[in-house]
N, C-alpha and C. Protein backbone atom coordinates (compact mmCIF):
# COMPACT_ATOMS: atom_id res chain seq x y z
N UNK A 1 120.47 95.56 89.65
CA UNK A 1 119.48 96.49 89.14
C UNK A 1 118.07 96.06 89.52
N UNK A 2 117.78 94.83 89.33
CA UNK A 2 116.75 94.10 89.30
C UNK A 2 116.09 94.29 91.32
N UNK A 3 117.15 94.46 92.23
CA UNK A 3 117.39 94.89 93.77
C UNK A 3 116.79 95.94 93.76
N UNK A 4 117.35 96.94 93.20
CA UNK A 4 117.34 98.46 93.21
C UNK A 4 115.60 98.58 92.63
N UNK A 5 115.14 98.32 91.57
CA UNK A 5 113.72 98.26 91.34
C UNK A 5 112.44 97.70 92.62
N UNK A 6 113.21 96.69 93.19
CA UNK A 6 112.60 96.03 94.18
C UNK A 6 112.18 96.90 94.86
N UNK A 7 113.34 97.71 95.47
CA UNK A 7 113.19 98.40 96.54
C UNK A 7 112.75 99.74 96.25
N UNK A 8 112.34 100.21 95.32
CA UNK A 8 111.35 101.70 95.01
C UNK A 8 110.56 101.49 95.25
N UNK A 9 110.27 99.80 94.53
CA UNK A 9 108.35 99.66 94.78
C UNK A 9 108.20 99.12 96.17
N UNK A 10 108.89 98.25 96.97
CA UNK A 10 108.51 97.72 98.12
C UNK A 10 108.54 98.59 99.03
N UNK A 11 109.44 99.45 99.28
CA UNK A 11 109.75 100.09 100.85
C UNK A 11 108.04 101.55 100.83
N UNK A 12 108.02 102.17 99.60
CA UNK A 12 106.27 102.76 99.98
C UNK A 12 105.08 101.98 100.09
N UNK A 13 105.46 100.59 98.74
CA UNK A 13 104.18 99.79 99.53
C UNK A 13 103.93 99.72 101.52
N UNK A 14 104.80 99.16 101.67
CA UNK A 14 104.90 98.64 102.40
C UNK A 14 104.42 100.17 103.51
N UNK A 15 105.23 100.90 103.58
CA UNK A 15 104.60 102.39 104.31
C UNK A 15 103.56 102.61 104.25
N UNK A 16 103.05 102.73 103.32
CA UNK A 16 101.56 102.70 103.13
C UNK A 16 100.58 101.54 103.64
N UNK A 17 101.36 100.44 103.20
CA UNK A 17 100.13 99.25 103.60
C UNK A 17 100.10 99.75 105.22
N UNK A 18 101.29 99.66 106.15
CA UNK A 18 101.24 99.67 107.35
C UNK A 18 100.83 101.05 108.04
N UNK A 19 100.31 101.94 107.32
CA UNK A 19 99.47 102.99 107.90
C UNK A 19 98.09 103.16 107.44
N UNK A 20 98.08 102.24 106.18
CA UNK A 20 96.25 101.62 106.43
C UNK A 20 96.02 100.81 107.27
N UNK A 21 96.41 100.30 107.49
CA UNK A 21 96.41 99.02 108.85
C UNK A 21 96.19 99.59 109.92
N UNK A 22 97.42 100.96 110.31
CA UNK A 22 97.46 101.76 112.00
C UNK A 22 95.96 102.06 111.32
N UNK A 23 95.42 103.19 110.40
CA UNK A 23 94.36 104.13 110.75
C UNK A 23 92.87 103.21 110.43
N UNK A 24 93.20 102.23 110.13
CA UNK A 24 91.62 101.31 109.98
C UNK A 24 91.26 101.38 111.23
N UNK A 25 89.68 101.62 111.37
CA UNK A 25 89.17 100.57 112.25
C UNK A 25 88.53 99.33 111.95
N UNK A 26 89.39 98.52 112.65
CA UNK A 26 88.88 96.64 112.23
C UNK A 26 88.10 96.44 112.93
N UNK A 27 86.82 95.82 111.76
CA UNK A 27 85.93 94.94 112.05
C UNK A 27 85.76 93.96 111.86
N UNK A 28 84.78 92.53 112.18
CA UNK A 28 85.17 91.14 111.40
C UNK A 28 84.91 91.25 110.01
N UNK A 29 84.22 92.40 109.33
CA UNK A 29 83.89 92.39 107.88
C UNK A 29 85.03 93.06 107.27
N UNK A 30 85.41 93.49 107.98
CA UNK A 30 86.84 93.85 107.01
C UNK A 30 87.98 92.73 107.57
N UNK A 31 88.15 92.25 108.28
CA UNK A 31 89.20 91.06 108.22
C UNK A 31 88.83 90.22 107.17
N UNK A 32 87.62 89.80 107.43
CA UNK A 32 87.20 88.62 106.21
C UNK A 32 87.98 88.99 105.02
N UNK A 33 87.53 90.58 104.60
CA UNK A 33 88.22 90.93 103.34
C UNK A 33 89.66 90.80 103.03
N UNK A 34 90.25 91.38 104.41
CA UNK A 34 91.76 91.03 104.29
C UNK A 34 92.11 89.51 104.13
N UNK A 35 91.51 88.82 104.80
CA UNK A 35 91.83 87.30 104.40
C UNK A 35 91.32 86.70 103.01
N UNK A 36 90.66 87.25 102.64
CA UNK A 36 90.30 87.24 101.34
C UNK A 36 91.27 87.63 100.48
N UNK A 37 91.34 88.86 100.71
CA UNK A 37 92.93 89.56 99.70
C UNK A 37 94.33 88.66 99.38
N UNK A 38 94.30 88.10 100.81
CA UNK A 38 95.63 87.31 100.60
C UNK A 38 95.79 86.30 99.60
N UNK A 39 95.08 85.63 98.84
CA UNK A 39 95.33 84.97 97.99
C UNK A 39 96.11 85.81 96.37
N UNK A 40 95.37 86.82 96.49
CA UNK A 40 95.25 87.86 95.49
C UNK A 40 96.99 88.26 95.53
N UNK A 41 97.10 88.81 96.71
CA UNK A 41 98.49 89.55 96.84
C UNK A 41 99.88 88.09 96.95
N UNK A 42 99.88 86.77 96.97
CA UNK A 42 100.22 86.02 97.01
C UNK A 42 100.74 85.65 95.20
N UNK A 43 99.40 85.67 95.03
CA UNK A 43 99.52 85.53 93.36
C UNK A 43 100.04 86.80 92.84
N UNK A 44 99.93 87.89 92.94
CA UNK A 44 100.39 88.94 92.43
C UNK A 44 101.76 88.60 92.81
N UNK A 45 102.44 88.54 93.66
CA UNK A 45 103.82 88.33 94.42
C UNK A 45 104.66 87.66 93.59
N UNK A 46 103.70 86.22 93.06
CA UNK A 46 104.58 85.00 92.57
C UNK A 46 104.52 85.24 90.93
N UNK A 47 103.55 86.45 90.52
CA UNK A 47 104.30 86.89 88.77
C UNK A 47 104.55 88.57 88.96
N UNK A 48 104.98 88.94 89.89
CA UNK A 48 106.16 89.89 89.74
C UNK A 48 107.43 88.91 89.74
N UNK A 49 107.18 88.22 90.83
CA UNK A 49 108.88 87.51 91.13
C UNK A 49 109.41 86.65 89.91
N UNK A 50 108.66 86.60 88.55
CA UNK A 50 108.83 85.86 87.71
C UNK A 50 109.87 86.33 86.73
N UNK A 51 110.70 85.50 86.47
CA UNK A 51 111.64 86.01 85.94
C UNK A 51 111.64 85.55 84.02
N UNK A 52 112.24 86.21 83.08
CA UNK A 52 111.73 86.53 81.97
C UNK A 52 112.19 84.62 81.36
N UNK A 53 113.48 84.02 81.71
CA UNK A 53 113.65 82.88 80.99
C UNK A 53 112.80 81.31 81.92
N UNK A 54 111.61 82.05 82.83
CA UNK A 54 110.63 80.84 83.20
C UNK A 54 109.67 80.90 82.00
N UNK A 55 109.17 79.45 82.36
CA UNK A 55 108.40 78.90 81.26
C UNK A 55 107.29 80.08 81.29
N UNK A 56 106.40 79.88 80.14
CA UNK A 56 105.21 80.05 79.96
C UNK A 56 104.33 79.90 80.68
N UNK A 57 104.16 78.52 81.12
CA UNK A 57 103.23 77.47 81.33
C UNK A 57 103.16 78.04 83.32
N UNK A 58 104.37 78.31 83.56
CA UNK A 58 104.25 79.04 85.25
C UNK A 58 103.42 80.13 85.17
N UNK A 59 103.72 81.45 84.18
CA UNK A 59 102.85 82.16 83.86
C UNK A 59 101.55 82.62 84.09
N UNK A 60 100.99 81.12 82.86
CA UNK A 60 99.82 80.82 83.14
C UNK A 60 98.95 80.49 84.22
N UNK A 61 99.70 79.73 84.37
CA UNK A 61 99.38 79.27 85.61
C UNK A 61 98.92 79.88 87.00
N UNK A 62 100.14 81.21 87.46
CA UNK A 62 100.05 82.35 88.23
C UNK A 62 98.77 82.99 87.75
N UNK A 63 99.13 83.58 86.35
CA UNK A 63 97.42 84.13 85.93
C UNK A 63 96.04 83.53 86.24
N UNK A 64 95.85 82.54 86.31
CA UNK A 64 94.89 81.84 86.46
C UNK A 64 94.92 81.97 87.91
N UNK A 65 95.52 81.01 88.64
CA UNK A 65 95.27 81.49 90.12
C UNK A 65 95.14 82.98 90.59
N UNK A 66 95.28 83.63 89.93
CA UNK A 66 95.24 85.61 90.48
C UNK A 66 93.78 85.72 89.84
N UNK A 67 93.42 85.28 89.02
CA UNK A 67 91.85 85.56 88.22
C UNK A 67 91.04 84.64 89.23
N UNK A 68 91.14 83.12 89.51
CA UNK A 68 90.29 83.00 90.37
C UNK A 68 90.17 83.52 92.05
N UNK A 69 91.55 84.01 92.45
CA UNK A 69 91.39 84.49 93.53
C UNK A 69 90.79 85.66 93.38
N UNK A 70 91.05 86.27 92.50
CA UNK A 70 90.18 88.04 92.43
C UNK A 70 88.55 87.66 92.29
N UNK A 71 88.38 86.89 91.28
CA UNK A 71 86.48 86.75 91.21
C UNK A 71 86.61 86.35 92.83
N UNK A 72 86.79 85.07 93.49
CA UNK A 72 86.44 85.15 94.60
C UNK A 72 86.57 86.27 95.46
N UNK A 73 87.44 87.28 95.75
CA UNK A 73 87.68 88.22 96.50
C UNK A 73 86.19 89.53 95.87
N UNK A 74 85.76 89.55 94.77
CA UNK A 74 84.47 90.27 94.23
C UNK A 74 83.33 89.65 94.73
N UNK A 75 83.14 88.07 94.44
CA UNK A 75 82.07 87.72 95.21
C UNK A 75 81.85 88.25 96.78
N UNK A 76 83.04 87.83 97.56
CA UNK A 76 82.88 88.14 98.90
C UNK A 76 82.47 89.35 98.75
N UNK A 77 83.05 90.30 98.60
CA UNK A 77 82.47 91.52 98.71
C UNK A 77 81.15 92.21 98.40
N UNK A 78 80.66 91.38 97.12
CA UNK A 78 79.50 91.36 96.53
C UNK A 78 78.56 90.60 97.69
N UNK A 79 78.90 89.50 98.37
CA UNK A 79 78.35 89.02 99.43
C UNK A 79 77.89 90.27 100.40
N UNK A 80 78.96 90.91 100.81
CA UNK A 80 78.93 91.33 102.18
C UNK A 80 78.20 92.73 102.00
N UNK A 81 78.28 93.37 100.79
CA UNK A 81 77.39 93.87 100.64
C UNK A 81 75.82 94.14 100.20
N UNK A 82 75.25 92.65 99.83
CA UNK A 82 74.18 92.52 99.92
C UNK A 82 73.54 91.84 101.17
N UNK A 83 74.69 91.02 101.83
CA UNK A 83 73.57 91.11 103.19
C UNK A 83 74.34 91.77 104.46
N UNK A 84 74.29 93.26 104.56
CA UNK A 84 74.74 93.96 105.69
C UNK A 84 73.99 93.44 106.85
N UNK A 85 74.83 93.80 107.70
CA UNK A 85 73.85 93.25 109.20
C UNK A 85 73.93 94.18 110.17
């Protein structure tokens, strides 16, 4: 069951991610961002994949790393939009 859920949410992510990707045009200010993101979607990854009889303390843990990767992923952006070039 736990498969079957997987795969509702993954197979449109995934369609979608890969036709924002075809119709972007990339610049180095938007890569930055994407490399930025990745921490974000990493941590998001590792507390979906969490399963209900892990500790707490992993949890936390995931949370915390997804909160500091997101403020950093706001700064950057907050960066890049105050000094356009």
């Amino acid at each position: 069951m736990d498969t079957l859920g997987q795969l509702v949410f993954y197979v449109p992510f995934f369609l979608m991610t890969a036709l924002a990707i075809y119709y972007t045009k990339w610049t180095k200010r938007k890569v930055t961002v994407l490399i930025a993101l990745l921490p974000v979607a990493y941590f998001s990854y590792r507390i979906f994949s969490l399963r209900h009889w892990e500790s707490t303390r992993k949890l936390l843990s995931r949370e915390f790393g997804l909160i500091v990767s997101m403020i950093l992923l706001i700064l950057w952006i907050f960066y890049l939009y105050k000094h356009p070039k």
